[in-house]
PDB file of N, CA and C in Angstrom:
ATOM      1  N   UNK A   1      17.172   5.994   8.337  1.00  0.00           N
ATOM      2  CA  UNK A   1      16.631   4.854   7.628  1.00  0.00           C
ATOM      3  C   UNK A   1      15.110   4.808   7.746  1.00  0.00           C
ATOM      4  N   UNK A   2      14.976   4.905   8.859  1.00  0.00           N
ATOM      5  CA  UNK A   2      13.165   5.334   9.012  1.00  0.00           C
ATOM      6  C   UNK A   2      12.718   6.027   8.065  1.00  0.00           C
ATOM      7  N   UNK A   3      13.176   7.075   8.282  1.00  0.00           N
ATOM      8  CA  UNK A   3      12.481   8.420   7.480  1.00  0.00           C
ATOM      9  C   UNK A   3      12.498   7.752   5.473  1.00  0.00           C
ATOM     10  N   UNK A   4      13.690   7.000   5.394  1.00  0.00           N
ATOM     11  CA  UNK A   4      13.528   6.831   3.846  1.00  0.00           C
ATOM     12  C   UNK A   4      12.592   5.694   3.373  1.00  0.00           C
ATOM     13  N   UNK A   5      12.176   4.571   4.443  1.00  0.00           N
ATOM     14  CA  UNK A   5      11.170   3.757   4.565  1.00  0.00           C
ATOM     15  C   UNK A   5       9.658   4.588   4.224  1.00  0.00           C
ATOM     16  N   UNK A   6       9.858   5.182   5.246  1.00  0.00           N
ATOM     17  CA  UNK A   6       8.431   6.508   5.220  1.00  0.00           C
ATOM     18  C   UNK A   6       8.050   6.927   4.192  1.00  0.00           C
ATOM     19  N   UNK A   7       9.037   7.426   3.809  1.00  0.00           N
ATOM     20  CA  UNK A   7       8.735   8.515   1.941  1.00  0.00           C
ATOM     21  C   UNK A   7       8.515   7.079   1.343  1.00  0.00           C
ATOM     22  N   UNK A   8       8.536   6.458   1.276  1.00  0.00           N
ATOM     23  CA  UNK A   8       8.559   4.918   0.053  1.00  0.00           C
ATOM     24  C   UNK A   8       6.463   5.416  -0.083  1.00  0.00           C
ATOM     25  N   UNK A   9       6.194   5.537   1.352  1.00  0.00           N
ATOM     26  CA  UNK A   9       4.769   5.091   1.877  1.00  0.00           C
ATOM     27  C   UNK A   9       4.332   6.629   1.090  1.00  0.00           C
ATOM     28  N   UNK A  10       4.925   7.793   0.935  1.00  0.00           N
ATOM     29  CA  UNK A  10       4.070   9.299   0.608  1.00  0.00           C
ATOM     30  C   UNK A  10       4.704   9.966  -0.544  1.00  0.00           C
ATOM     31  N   UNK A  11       5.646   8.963  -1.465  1.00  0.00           N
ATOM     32  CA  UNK A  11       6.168   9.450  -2.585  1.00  0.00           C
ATOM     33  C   UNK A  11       4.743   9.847  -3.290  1.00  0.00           C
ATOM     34  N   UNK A  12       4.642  10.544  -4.710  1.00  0.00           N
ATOM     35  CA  UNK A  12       3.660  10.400  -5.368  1.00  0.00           C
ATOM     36  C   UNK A  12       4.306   9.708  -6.577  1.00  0.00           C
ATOM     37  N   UNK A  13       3.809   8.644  -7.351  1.00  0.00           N
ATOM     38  CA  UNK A  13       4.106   8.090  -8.246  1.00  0.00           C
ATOM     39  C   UNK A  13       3.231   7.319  -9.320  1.00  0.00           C
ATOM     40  N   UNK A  14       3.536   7.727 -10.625  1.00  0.00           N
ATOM     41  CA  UNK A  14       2.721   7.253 -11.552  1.00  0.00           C
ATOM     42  C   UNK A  14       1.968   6.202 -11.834  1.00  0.00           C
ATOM     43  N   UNK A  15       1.006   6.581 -12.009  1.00  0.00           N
ATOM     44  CA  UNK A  15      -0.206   5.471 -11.740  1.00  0.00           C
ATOM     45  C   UNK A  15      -0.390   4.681 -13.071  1.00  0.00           C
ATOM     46  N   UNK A  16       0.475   4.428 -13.685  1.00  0.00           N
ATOM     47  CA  UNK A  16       0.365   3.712 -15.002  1.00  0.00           C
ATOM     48  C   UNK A  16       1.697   2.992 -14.496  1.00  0.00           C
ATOM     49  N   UNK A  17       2.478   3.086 -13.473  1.00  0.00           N
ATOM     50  CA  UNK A  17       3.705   2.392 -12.973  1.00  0.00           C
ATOM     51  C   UNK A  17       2.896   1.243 -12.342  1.00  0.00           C
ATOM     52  N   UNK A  18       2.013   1.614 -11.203  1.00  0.00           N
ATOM     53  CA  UNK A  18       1.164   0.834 -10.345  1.00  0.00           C
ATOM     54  C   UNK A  18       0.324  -0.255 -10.624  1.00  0.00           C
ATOM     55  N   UNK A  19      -0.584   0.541 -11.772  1.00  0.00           N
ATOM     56  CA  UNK A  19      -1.324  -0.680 -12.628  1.00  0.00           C
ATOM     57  C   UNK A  19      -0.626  -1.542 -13.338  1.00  0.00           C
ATOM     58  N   UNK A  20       0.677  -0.870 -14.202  1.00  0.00           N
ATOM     59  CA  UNK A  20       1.352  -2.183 -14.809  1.00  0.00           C
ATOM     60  C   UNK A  20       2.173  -3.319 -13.904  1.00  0.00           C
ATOM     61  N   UNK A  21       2.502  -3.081 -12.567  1.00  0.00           N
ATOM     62  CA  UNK A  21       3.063  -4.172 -12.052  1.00  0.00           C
ATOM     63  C   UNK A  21       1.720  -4.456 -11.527  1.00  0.00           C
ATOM     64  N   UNK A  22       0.459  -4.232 -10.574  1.00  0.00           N
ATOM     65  CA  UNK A  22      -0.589  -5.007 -10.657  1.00  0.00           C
ATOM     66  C   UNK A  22      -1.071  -5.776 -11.259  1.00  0.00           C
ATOM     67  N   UNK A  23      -1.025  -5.329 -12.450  1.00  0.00           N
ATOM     68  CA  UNK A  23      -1.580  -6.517 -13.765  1.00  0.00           C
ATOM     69  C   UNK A  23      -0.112  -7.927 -13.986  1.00  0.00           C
ATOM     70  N   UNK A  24       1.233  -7.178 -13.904  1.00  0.00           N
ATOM     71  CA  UNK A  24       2.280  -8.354 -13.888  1.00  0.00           C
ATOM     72  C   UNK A  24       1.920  -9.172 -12.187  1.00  0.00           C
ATOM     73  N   UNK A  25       1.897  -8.814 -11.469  1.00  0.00           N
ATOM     74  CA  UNK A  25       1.292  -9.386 -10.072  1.00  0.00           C
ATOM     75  C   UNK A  25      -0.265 -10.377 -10.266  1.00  0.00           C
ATOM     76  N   UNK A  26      -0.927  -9.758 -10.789  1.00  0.00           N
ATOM     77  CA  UNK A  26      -1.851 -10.175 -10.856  1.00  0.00           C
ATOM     78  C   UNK A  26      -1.952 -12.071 -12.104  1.00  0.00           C
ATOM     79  N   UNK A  27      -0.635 -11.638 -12.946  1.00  0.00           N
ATOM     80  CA  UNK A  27      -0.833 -12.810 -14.010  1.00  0.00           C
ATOM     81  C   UNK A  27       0.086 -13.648 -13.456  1.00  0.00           C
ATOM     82  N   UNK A  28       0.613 -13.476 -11.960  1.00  0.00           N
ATOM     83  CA  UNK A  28       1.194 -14.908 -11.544  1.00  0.00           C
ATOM     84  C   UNK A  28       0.037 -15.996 -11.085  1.00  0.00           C
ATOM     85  N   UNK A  29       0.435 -17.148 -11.226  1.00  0.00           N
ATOM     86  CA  UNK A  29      -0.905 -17.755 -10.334  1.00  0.00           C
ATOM     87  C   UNK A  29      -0.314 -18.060  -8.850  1.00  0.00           C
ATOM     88  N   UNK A  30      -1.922 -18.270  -8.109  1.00  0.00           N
ATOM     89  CA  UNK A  30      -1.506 -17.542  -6.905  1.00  0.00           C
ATOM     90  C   UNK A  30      -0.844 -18.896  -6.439  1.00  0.00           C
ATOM     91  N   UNK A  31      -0.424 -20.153  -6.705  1.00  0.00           N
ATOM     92  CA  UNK A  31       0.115 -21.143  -5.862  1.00  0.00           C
ATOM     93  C   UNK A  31       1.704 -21.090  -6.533  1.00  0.00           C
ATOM     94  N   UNK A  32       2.078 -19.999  -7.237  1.00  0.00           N
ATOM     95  CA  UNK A  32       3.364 -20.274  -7.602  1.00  0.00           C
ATOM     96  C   UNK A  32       3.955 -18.543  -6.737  1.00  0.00           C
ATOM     97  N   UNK A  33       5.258 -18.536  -6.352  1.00  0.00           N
ATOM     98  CA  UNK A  33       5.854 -17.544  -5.903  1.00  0.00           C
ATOM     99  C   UNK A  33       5.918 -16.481  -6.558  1.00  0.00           C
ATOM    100  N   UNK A  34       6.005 -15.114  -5.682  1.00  0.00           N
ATOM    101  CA  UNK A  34       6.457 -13.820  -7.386  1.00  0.00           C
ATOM    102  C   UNK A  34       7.485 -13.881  -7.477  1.00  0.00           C
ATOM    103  N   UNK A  35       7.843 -14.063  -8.338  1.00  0.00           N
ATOM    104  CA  UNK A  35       9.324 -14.152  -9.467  1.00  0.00           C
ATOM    105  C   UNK A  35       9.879 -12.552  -9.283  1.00  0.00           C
ATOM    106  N   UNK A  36      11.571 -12.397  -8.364  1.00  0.00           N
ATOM    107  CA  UNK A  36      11.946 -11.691  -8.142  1.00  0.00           C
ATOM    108  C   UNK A  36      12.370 -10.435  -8.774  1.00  0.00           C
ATOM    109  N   UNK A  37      12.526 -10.982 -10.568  1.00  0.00           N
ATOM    110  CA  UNK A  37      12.719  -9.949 -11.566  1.00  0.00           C
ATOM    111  C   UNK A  37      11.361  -9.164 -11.585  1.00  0.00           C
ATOM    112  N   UNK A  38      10.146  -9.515 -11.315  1.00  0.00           N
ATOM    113  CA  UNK A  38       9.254  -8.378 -11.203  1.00  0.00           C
ATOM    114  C   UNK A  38       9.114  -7.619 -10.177  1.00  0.00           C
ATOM    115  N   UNK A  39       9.375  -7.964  -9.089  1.00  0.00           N
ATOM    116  CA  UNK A  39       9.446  -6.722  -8.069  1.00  0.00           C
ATOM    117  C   UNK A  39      10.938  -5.896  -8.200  1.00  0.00           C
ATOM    118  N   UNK A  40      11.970  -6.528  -8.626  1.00  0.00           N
ATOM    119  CA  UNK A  40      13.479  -6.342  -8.997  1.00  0.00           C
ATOM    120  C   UNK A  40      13.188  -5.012  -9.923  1.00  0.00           C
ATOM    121  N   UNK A  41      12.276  -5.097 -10.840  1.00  0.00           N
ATOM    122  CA  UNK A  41      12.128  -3.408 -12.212  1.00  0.00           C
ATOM    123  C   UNK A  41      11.414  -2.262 -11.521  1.00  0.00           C
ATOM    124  N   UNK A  42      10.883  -2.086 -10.363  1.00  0.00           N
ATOM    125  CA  UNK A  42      10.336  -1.761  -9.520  1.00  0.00           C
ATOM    126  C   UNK A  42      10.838  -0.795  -8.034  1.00  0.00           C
ATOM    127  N   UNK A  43      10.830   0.676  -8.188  1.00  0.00           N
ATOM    128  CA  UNK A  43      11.108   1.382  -7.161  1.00  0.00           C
ATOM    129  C   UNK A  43      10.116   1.133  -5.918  1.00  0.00           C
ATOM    130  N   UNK A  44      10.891   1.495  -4.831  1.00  0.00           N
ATOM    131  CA  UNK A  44      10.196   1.175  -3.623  1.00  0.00           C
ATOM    132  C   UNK A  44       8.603   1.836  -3.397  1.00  0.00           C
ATOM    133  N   UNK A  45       8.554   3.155  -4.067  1.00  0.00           N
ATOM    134  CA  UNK A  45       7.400   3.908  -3.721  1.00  0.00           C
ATOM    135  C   UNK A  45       6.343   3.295  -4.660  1.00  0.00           C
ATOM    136  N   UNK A  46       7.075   2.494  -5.673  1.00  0.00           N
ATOM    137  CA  UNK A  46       5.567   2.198  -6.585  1.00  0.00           C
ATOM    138  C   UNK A  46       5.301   0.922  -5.810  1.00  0.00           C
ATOM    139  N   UNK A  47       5.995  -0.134  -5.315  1.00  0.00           N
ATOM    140  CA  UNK A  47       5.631  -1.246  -4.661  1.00  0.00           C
ATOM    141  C   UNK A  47       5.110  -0.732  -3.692  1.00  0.00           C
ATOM    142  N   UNK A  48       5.050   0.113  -2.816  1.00  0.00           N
ATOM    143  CA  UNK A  48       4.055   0.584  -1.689  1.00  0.00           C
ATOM    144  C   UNK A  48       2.720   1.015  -2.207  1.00  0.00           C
ATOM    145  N   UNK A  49       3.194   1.783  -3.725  1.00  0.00           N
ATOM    146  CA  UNK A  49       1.822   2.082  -3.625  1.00  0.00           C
ATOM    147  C   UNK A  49       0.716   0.677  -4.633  1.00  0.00           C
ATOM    148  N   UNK A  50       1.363   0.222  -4.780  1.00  0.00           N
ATOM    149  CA  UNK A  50       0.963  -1.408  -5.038  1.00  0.00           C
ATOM    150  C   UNK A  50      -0.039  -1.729  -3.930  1.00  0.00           C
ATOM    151  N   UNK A  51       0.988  -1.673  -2.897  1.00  0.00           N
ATOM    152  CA  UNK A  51       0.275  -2.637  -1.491  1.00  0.00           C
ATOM    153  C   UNK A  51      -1.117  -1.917  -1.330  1.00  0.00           C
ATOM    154  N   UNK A  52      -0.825  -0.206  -1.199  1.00  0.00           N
ATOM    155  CA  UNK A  52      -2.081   0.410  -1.026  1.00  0.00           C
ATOM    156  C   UNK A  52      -3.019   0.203  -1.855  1.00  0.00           C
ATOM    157  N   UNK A  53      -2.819  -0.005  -3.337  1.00  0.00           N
ATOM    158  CA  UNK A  53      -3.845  -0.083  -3.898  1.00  0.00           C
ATOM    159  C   UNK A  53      -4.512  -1.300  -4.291  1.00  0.00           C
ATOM    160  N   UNK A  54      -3.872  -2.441  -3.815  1.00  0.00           N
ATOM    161  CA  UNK A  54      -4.244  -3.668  -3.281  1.00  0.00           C
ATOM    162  C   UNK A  54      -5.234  -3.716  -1.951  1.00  0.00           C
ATOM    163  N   UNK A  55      -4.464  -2.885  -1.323  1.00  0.00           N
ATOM    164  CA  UNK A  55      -5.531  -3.078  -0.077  1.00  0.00           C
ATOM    165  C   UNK A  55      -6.543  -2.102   0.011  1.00  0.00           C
ATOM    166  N   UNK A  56      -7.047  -1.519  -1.007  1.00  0.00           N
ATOM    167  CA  UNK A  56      -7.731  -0.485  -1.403  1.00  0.00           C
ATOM    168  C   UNK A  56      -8.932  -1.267  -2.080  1.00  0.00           C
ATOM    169  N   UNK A  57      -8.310  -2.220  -2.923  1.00  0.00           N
ATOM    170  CA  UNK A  57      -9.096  -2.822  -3.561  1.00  0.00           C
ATOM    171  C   UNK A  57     -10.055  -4.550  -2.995  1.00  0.00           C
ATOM    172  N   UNK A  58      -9.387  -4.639  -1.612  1.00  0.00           N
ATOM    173  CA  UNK A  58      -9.884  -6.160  -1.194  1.00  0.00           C
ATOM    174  C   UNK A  58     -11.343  -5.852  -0.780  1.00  0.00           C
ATOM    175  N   UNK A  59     -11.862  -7.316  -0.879  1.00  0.00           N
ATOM    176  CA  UNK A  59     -13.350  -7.254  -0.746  1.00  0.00           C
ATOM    177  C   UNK A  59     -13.665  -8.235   0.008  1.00  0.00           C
ATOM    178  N   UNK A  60     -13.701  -7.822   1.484  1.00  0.00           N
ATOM    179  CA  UNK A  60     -14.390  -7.152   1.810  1.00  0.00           C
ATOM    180  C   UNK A  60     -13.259  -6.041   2.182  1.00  0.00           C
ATOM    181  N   UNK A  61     -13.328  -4.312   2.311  1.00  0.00           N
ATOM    182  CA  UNK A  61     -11.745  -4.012   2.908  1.00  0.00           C
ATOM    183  C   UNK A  61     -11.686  -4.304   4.294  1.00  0.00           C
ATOM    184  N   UNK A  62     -10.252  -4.172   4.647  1.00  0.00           N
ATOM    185  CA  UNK A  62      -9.490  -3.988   5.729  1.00  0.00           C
ATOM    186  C   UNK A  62     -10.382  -3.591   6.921  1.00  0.00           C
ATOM    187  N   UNK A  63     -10.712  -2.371   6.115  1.00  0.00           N
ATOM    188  CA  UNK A  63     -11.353  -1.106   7.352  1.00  0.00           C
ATOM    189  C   UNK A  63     -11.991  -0.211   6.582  1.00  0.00           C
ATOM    190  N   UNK A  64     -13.700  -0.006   7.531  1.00  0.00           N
ATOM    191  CA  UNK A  64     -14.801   0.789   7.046  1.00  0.00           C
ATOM    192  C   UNK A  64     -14.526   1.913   7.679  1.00  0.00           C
ATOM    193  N   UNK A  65     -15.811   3.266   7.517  1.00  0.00           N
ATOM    194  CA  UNK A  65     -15.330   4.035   8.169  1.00  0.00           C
ATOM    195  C   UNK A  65     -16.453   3.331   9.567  1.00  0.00           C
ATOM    196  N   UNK A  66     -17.198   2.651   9.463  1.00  0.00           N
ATOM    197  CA  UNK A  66     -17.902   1.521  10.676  1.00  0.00           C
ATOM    198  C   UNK A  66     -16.410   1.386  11.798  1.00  0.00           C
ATOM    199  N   UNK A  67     -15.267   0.973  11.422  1.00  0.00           N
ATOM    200  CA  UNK A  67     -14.365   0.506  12.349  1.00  0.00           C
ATOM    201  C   UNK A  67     -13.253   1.559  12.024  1.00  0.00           C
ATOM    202  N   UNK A  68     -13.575   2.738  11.828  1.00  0.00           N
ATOM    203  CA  UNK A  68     -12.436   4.352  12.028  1.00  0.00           C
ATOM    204  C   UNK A  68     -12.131   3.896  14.115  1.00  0.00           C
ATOM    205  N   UNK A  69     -12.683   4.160  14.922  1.00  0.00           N
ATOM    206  CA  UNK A  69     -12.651   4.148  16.133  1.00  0.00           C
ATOM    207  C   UNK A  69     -11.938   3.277  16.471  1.00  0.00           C
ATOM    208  N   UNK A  70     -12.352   2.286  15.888  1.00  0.00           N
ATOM    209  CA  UNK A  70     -11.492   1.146  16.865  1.00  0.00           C
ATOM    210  C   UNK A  70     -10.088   0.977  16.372  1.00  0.00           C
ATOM    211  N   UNK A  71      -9.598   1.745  15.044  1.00  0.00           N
ATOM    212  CA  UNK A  71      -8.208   1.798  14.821  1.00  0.00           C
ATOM    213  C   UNK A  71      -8.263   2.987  15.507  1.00  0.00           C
ATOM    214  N   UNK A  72      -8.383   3.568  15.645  1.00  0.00           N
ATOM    215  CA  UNK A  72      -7.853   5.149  16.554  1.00  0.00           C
ATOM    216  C   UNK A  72      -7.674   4.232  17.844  1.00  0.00           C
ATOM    217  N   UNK A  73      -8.152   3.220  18.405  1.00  0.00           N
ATOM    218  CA  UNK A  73      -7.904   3.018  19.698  1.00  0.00           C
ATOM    219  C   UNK A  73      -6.689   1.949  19.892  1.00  0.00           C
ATOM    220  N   UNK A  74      -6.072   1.613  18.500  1.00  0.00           N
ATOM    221  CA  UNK A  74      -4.730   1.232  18.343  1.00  0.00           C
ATOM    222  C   UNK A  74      -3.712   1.679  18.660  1.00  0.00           C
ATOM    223  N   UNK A  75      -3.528   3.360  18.594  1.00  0.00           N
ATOM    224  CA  UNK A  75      -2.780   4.214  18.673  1.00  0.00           C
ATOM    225  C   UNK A  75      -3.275   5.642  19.523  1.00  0.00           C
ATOM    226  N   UNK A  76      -3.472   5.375  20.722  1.00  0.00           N
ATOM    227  CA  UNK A  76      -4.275   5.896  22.006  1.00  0.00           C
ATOM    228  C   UNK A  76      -3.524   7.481  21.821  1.00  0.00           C
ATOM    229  N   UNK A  77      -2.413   7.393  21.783  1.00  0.00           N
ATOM    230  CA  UNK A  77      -1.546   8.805  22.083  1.00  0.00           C
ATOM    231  C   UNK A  77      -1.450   9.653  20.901  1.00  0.00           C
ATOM    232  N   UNK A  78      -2.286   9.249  19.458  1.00  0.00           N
ATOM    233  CA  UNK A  78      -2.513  10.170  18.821  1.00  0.00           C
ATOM    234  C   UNK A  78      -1.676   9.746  17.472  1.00  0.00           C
ATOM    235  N   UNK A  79      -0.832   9.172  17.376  1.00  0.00           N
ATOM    236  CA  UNK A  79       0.028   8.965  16.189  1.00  0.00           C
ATOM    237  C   UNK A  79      -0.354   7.970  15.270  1.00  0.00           C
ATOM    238  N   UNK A  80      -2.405   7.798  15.604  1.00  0.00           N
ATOM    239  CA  UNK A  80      -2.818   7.552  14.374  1.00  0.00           C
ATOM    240  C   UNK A  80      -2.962   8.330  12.837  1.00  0.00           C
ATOM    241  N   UNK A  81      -2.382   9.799  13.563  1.00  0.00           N
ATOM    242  CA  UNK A  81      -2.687  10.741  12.613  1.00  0.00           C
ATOM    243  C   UNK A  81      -1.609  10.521  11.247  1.00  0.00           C
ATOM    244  N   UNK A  82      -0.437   9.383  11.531  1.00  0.00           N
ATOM    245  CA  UNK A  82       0.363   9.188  10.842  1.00  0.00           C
ATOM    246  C   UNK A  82      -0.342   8.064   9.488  1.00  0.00           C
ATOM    247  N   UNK A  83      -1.450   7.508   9.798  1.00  0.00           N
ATOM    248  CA  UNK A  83      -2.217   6.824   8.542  1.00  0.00           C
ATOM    249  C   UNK A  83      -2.855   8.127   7.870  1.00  0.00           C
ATOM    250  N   UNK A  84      -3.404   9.283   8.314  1.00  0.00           N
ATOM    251  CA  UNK A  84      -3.733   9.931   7.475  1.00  0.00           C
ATOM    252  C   UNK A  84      -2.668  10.166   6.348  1.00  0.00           C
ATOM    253  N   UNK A  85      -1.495  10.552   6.714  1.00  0.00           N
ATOM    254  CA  UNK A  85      -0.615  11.131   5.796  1.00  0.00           C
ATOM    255  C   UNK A  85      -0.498  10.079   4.794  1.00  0.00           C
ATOM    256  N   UNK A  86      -0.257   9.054   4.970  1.00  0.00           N
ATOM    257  CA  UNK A  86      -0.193   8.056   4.127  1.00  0.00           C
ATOM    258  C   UNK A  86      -1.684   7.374   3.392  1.00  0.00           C
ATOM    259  N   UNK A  87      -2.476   8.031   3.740  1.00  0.00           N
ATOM    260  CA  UNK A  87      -4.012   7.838   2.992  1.00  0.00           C
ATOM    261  C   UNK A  87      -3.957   7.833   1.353  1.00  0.00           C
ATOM    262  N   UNK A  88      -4.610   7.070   1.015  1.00  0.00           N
ATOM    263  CA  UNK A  88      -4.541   7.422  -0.708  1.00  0.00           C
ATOM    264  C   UNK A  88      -5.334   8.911  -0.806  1.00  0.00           C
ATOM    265  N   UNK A  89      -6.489   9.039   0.149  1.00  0.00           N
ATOM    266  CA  UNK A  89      -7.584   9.915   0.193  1.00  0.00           C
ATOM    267  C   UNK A  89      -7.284  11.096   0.326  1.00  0.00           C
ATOM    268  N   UNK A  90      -6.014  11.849   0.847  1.00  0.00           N
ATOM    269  CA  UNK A  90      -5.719  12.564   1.310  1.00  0.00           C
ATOM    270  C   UNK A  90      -5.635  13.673   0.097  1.00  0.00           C
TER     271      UNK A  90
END
């Protein structure tokens, strides 16, 4: 079950899938709930890559490469190397 969670995060998937539920995401307003039939038309790997490219896009982001270190010091024993794989950048 892990492992099929995982691939959701390193599928590759069409980026005209991504933008069109972004833009349906985007035309809810934000004090009303998302309406389950839109995430419902929606495979798991494109809703991940939703999230990524949501959090790709916040302003200010998440994380610079200013604060690379101090997430490496999240994951001391090395299995930060597991965000690379899942990098959009990669």
């Amino acid at each position: 079950m892990y492992l099929e969670r995982r691939k959701a995060w390193i599928y590759e998937v069409p980026l005209t899938a991504v933008h069109h539920l972004r833009e349906s995401l985007n035309a809810v307003p934000p004090e009303q709930p998302i309406p389950d039939d839109i995430i419902a038309k929606y495979d798991p790997p494109v809703l991940a890559s939703a999230v990524k490219l949501w959090l790709l896009e916040l302003d200010p982001p998440i994380a610079c490469w200013e604060g690379w270190e101090d997430l490496r010091r999240l994951y001391p024993n090395g299995s930060w190397s597991c965000l690379l794989c899942c990098s959009p950048f990669r």
